[in-house]
PDB file of N, CA and C in Angstrom:
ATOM      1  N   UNK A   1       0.846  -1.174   0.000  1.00  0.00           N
ATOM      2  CA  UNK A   1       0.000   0.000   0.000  1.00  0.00           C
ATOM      3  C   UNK A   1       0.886   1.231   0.000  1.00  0.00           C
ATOM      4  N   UNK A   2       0.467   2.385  -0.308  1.00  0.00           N
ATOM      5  CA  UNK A   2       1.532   3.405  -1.113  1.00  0.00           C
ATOM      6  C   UNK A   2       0.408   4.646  -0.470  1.00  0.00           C
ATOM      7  N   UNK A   3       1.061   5.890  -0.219  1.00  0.00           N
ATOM      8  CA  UNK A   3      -0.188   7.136  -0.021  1.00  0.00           C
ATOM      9  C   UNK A   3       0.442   8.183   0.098  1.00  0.00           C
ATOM     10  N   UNK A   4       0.038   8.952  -0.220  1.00  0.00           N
ATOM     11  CA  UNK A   4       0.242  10.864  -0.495  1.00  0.00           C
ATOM     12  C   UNK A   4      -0.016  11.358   0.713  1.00  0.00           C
ATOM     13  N   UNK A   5       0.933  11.917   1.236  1.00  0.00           N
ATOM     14  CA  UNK A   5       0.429  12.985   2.860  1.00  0.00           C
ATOM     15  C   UNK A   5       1.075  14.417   2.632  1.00  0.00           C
ATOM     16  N   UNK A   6       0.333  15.288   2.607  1.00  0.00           N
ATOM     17  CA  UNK A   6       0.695  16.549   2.448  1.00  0.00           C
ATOM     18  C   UNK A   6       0.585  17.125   3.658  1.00  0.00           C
ATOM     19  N   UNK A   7       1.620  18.060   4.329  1.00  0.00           N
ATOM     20  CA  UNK A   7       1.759  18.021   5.292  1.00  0.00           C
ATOM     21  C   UNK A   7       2.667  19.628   5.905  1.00  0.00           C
ATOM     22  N   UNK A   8       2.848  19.837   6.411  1.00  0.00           N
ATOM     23  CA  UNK A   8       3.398  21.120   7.026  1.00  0.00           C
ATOM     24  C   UNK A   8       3.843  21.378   8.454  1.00  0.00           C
ATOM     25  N   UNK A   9       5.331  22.193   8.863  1.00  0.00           N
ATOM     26  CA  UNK A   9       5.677  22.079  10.323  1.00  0.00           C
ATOM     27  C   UNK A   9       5.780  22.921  10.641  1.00  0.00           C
ATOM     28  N   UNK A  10       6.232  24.072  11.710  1.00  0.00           N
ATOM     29  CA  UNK A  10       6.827  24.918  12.188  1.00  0.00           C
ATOM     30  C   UNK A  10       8.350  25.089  11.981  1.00  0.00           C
ATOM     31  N   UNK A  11       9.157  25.556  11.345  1.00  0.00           N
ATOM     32  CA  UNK A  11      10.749  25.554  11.485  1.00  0.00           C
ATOM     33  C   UNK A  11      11.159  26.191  12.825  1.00  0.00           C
ATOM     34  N   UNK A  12      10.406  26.714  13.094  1.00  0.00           N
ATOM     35  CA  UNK A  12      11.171  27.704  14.020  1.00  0.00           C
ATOM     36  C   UNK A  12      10.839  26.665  15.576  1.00  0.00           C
ATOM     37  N   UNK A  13      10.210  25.872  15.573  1.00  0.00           N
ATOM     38  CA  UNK A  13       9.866  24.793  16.504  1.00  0.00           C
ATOM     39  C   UNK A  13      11.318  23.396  16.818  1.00  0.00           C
ATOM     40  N   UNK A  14      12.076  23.757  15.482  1.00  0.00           N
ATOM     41  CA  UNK A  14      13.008  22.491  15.563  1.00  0.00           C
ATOM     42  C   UNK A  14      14.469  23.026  16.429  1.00  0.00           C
ATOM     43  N   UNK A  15      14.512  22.177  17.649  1.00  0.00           N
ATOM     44  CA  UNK A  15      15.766  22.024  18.427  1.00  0.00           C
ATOM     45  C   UNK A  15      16.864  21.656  17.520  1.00  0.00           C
ATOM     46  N   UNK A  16      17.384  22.776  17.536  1.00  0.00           N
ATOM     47  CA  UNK A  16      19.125  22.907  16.306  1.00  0.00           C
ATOM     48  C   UNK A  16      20.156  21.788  17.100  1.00  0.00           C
ATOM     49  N   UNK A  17      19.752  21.853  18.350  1.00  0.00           N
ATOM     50  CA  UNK A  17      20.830  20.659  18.680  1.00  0.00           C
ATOM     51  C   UNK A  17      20.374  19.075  18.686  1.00  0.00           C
ATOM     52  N   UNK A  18      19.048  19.071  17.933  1.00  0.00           N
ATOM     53  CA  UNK A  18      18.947  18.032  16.993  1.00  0.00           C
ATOM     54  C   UNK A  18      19.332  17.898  15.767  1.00  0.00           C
ATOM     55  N   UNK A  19      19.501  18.385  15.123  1.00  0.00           N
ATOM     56  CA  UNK A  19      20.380  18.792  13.824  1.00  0.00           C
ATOM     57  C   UNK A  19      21.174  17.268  13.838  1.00  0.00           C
ATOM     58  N   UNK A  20      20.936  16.657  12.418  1.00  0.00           N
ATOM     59  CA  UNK A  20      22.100  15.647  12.553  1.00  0.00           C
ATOM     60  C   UNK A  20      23.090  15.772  10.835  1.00  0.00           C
ATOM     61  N   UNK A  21      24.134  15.648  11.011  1.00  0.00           N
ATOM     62  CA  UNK A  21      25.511  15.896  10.067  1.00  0.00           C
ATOM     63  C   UNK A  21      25.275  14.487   9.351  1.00  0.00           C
ATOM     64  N   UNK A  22      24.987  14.385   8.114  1.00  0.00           N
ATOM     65  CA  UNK A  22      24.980  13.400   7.407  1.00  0.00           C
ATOM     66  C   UNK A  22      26.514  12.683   6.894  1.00  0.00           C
ATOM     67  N   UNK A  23      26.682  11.831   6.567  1.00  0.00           N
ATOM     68  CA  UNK A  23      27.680  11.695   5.681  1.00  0.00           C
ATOM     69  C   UNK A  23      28.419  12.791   4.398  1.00  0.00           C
ATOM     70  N   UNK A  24      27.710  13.044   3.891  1.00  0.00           N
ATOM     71  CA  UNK A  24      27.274  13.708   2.536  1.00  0.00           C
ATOM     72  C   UNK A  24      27.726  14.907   3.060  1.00  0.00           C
ATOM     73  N   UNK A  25      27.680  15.568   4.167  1.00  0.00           N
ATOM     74  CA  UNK A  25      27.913  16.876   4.510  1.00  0.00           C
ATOM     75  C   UNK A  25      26.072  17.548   4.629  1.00  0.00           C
ATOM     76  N   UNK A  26      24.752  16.793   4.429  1.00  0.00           N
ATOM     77  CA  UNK A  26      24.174  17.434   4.348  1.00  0.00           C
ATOM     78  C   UNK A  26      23.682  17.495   5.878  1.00  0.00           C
ATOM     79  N   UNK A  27      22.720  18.088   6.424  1.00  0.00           N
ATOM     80  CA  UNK A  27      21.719  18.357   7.725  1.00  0.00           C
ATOM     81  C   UNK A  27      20.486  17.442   7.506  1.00  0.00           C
ATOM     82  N   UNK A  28      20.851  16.223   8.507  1.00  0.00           N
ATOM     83  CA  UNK A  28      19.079  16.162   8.764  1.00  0.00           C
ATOM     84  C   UNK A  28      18.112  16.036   9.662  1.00  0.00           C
ATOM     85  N   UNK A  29      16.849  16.022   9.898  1.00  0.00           N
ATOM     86  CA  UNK A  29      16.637  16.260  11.554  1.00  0.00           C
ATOM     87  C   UNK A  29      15.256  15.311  11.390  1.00  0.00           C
ATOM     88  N   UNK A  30      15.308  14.237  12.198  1.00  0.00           N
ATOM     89  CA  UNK A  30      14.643  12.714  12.546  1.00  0.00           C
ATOM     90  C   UNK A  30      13.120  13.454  13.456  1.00  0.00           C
ATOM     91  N   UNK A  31      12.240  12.912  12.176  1.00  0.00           N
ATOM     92  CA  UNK A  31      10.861  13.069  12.798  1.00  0.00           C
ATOM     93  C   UNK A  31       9.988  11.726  12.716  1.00  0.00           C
ATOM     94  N   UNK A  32       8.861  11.996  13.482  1.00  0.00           N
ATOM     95  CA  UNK A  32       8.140  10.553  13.830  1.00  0.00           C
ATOM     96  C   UNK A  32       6.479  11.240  13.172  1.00  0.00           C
ATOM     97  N   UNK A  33       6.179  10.706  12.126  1.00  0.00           N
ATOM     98  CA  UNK A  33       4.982  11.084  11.864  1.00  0.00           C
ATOM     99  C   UNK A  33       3.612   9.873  11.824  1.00  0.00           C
ATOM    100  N   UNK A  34       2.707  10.664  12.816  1.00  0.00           N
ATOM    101  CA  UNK A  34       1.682   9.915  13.143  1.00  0.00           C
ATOM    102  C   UNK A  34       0.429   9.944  12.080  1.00  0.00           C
ATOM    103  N   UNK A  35      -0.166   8.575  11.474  1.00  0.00           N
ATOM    104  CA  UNK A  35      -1.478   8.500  10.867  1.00  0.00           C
ATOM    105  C   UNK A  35      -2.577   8.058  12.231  1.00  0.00           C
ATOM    106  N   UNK A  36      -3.629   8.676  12.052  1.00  0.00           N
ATOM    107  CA  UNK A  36      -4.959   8.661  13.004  1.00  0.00           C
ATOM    108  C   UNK A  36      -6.162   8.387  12.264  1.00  0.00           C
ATOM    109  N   UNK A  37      -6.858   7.816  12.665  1.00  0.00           N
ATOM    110  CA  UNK A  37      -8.232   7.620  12.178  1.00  0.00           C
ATOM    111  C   UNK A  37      -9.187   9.057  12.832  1.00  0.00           C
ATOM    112  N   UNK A  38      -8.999   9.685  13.774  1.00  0.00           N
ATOM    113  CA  UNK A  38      -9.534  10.995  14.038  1.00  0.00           C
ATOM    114  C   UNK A  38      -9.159  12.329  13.588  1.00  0.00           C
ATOM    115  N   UNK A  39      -9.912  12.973  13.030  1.00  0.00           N
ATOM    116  CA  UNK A  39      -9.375  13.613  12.264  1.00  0.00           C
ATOM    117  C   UNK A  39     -10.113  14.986  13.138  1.00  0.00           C
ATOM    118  N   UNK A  40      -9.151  15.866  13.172  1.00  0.00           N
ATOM    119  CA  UNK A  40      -9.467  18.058  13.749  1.00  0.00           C
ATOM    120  C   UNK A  40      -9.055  18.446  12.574  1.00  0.00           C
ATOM    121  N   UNK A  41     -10.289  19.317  12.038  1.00  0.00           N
ATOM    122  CA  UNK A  41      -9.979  20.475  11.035  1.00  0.00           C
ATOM    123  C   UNK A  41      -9.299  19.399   9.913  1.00  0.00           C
ATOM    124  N   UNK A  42      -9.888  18.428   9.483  1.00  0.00           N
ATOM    125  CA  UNK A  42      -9.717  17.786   8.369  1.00  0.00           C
ATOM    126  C   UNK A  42      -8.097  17.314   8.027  1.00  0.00           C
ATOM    127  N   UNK A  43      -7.249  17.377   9.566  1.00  0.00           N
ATOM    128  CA  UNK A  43      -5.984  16.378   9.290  1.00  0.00           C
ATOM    129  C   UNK A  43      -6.138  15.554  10.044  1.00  0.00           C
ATOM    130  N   UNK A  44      -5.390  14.102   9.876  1.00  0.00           N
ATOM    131  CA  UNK A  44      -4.947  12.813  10.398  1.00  0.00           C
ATOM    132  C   UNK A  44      -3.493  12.783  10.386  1.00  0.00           C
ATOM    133  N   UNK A  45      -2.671  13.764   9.880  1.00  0.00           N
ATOM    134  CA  UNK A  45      -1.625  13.481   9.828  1.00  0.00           C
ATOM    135  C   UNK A  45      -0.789  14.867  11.267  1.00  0.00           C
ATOM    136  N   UNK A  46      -0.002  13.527  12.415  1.00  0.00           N
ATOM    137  CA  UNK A  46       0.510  14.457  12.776  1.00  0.00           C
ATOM    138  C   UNK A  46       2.370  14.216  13.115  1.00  0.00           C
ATOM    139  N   UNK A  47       3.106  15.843  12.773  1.00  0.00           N
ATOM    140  CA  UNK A  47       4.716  15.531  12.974  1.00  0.00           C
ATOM    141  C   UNK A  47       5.209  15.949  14.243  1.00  0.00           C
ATOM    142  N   UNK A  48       5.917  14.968  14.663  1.00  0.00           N
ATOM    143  CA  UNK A  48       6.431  15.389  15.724  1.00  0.00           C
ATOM    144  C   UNK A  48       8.084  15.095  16.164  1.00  0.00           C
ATOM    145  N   UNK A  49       8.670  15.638  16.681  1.00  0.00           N
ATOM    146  CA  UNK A  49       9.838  15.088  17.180  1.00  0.00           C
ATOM    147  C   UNK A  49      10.070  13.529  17.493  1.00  0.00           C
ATOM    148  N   UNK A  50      11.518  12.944  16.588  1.00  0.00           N
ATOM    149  CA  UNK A  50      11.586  11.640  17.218  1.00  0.00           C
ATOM    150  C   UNK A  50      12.436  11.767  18.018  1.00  0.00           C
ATOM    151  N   UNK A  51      11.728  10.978  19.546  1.00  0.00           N
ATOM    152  CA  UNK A  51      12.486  11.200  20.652  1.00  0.00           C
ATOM    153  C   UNK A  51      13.048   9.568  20.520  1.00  0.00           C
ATOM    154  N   UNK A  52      14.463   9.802  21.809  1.00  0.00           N
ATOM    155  CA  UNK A  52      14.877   8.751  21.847  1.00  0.00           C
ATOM    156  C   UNK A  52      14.555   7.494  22.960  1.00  0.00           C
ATOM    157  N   UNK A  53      15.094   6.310  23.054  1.00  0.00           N
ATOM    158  CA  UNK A  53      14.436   5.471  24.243  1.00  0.00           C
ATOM    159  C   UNK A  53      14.446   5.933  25.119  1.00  0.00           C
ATOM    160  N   UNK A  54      15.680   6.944  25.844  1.00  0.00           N
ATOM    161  CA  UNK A  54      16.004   7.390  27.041  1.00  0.00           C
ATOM    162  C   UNK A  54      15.106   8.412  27.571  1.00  0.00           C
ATOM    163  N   UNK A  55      14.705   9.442  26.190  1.00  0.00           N
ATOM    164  CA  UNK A  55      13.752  10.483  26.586  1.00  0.00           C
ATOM    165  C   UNK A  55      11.871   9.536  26.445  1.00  0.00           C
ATOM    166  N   UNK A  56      11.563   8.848  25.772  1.00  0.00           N
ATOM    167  CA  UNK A  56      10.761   8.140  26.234  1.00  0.00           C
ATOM    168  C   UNK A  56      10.374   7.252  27.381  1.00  0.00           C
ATOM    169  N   UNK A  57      11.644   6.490  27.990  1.00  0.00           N
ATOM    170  CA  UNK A  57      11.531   6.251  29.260  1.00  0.00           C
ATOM    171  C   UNK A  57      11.265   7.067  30.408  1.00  0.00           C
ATOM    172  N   UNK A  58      11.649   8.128  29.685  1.00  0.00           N
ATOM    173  CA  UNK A  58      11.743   9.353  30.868  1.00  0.00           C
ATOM    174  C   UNK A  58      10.155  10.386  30.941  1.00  0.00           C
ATOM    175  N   UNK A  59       9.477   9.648  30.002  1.00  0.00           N
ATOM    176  CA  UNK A  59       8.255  10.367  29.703  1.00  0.00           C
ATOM    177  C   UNK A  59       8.137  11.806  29.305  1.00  0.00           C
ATOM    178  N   UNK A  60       9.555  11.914  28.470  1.00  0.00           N
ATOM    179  CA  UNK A  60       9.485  13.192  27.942  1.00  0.00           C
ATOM    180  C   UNK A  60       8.274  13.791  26.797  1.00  0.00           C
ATOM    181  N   UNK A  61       7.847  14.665  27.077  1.00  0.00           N
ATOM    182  CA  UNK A  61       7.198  14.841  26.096  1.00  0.00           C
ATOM    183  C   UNK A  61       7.667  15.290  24.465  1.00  0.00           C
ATOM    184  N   UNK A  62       6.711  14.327  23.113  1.00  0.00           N
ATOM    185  CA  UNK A  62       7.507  15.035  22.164  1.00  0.00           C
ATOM    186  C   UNK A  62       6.727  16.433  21.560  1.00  0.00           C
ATOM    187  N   UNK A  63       7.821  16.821  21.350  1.00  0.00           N
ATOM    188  CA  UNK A  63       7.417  18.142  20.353  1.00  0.00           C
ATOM    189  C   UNK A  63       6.688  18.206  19.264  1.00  0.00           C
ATOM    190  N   UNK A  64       5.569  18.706  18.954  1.00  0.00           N
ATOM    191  CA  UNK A  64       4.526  19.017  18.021  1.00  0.00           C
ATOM    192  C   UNK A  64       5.023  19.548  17.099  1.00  0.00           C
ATOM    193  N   UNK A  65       5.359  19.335  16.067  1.00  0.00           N
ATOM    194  CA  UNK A  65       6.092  20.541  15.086  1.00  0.00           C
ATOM    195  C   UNK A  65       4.857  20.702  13.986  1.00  0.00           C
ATOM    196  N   UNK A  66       3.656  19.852  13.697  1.00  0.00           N
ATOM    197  CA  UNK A  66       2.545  20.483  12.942  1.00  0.00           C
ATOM    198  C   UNK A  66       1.882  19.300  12.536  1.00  0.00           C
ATOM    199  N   UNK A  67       1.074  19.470  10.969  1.00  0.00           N
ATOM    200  CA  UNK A  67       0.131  18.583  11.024  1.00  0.00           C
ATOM    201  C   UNK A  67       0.096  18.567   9.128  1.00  0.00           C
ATOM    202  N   UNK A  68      -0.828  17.757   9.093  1.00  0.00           N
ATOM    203  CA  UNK A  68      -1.267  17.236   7.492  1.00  0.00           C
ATOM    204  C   UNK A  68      -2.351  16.286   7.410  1.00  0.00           C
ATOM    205  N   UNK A  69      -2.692  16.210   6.016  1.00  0.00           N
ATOM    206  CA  UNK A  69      -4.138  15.358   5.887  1.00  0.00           C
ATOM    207  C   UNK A  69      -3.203  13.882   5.026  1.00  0.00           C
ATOM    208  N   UNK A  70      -3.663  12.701   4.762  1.00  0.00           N
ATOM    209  CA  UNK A  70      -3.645  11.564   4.024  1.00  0.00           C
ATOM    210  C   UNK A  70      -4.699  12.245   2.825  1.00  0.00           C
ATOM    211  N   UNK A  71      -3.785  12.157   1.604  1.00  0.00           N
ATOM    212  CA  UNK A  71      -4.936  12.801   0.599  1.00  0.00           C
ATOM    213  C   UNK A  71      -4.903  11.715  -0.592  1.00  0.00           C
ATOM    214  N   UNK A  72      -4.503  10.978  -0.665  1.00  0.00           N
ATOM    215  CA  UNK A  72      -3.878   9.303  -1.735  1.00  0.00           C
ATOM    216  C   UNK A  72      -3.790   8.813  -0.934  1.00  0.00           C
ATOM    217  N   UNK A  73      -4.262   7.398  -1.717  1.00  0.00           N
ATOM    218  CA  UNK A  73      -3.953   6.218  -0.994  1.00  0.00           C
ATOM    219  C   UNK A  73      -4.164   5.072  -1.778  1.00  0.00           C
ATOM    220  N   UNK A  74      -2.548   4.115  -1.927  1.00  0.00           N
ATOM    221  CA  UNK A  74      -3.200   2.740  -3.029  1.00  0.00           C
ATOM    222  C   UNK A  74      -3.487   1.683  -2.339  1.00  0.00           C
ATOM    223  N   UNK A  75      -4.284   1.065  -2.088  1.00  0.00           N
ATOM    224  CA  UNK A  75      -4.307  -0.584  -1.562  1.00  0.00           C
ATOM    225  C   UNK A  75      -4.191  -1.597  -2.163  1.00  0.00           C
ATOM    226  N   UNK A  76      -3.458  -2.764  -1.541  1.00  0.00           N
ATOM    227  CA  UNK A  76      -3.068  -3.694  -1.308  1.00  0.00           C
ATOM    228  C   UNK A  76      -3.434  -4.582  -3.051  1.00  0.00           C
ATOM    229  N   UNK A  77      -4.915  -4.110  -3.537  1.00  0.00           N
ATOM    230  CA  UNK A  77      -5.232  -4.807  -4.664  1.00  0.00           C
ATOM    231  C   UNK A  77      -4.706  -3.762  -6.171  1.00  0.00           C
ATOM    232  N   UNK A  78      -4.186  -2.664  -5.510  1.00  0.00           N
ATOM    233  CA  UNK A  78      -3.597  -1.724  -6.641  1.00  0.00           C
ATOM    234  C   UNK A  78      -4.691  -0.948  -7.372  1.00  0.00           C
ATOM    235  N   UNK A  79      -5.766  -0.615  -6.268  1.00  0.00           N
ATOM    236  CA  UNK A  79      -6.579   0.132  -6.504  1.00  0.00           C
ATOM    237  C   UNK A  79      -6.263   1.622  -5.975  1.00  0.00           C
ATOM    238  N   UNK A  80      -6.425   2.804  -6.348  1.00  0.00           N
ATOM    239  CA  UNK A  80      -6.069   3.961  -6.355  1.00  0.00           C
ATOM    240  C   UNK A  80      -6.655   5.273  -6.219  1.00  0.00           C
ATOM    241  N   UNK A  81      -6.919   6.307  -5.605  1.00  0.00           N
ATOM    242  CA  UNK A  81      -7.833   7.639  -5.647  1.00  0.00           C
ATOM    243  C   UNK A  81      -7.501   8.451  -4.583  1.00  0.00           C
ATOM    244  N   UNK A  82      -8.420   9.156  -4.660  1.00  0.00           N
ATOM    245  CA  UNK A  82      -8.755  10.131  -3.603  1.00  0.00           C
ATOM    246  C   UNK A  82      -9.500   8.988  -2.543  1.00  0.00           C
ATOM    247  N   UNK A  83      -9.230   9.824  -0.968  1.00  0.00           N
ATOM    248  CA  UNK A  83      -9.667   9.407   0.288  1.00  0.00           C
ATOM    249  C   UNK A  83     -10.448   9.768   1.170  1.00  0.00           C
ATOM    250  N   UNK A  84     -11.443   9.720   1.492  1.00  0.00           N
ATOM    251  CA  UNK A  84     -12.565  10.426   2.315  1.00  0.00           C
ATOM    252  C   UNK A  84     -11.770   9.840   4.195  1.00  0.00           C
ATOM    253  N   UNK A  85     -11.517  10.555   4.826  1.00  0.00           N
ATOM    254  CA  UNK A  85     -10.538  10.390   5.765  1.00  0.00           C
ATOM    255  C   UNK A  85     -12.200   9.983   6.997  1.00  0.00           C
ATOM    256  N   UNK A  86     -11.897   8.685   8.108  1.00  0.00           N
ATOM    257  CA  UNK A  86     -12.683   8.154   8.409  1.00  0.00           C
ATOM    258  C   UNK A  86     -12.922   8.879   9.431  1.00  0.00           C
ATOM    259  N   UNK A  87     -14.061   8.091   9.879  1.00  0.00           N
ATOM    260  CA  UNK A  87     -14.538   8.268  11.330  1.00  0.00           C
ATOM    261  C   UNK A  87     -15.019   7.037  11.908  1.00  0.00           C
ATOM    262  N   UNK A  88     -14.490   7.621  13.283  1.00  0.00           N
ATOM    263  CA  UNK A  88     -14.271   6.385  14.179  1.00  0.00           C
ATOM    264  C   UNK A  88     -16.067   5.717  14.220  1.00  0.00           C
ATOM    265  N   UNK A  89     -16.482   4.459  14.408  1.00  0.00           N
ATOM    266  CA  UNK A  89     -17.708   3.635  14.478  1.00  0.00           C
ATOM    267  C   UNK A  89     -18.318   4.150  15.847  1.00  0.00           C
ATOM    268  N   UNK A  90     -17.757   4.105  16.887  1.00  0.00           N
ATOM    269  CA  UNK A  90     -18.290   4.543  18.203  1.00  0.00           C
ATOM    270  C   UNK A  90     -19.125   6.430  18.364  1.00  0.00           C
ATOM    271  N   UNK A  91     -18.245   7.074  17.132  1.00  0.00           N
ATOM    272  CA  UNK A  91     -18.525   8.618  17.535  1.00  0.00           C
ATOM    273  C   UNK A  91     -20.032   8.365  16.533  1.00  0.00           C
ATOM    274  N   UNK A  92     -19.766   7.537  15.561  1.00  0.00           N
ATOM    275  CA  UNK A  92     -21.077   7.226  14.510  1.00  0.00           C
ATOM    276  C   UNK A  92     -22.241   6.665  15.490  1.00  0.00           C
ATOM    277  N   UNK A  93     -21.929   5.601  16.227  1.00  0.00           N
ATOM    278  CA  UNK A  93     -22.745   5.251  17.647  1.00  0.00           C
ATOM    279  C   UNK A  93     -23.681   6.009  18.309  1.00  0.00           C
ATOM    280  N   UNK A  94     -22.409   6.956  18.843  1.00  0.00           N
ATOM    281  CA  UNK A  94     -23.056   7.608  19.827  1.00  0.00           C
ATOM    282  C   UNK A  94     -23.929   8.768  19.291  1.00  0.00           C
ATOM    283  N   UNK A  95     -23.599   9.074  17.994  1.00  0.00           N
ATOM    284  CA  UNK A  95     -24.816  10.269  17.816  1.00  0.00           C
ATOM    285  C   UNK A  95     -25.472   9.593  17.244  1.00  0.00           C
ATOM    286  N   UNK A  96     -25.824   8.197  16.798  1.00  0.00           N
ATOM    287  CA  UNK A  96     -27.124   7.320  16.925  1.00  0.00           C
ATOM    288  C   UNK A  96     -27.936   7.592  18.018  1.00  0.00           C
ATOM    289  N   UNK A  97     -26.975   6.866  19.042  1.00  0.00           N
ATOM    290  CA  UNK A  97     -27.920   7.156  20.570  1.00  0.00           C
ATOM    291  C   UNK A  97     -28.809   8.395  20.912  1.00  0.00           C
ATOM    292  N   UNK A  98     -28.101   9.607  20.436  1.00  0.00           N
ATOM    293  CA  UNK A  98     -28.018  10.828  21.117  1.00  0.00           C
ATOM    294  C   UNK A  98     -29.913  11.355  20.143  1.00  0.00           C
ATOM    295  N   UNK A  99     -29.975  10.450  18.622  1.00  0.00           N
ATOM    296  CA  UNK A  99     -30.607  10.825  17.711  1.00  0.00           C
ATOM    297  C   UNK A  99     -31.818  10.478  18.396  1.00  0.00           C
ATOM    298  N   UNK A 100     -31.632   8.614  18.650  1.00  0.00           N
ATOM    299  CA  UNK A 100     -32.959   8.173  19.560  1.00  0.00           C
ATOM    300  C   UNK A 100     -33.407   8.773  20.621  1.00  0.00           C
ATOM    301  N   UNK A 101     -32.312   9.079  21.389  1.00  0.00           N
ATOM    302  CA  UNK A 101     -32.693   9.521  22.655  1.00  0.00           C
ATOM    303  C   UNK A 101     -33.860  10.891  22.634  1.00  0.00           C
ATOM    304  N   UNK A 102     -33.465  11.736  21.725  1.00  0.00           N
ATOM    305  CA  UNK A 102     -34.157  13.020  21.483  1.00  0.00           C
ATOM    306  C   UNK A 102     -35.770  12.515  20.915  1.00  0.00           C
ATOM    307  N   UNK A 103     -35.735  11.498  20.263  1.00  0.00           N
ATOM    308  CA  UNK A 103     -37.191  11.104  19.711  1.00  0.00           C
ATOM    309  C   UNK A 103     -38.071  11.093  20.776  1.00  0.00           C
ATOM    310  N   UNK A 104     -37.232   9.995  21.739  1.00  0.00           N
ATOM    311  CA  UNK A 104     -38.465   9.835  23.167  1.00  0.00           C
ATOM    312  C   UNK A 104     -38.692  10.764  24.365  1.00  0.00           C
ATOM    313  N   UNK A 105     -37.829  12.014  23.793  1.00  0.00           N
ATOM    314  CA  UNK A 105     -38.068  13.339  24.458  1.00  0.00           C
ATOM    315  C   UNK A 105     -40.052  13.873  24.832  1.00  0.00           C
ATOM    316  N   UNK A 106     -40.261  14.686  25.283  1.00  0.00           N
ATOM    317  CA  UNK A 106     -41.160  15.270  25.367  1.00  0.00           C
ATOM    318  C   UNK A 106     -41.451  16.756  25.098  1.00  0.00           C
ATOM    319  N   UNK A 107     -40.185  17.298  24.399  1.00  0.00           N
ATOM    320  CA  UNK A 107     -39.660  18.646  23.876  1.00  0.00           C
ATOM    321  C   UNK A 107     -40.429  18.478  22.892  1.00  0.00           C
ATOM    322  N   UNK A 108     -41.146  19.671  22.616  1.00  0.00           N
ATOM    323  CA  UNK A 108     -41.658  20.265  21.477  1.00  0.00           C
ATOM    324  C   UNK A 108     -40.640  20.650  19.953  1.00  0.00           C
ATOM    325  N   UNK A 109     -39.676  20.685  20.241  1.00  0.00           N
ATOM    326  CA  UNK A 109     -38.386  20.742  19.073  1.00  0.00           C
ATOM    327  C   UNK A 109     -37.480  19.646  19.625  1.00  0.00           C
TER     328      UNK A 109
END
């Protein structure tokens, strides 16, 4: 499976003494980017600092550097398109419930 994430960070958010010296002579700086099935303001995609075991053991928190949507996506049978980004079954649930519940109201609206 293969997918398009368009995406965007803060620069001014990145710790320079993460900075890492490539071989090559170039700069590069190690991020951990999260896919979600919940989506705010129409992203699932979020970047953040990759921390290391030591600062994870330590329950450091990581740094937010920004966000993006999943906008492609190929699956597994090499089928291909645009993506309607999901929603979770339970939030679909509960404003079921919330729909019934209002029926057996006694409110005039």
């Amino acid at each position: 499976m293969g997918a398009i994430i368009n995406a965007s960070i803060n620069v001014a958010k990145l710790p320079k003494e993460k900075f890492v010296a490539g071989k090559d002579g170039a700069v590069y700086y190690n991020f951990t980017i999260s896919i979600n099935d919940d989506t705010r303001y129409g992203n699932n995609v979020a970047l953040m600092d990759s921390r290391t075991k030591e600062e994870r053991d330590a329950k450091k928190p990581a740094l937010y550097f920004g966000n993006g949507q999943v906008v492609w996506i190929k699956d597994a049978q090499g089928n291909s398109g645009q993506i309607t980004l999901a929603e979770r079954e339970e939030k679909q649930e509960d404003a079921r419930k919330a729909v019934l519940a209002n029926e057996d109201s006694d409110l005039p609206f």
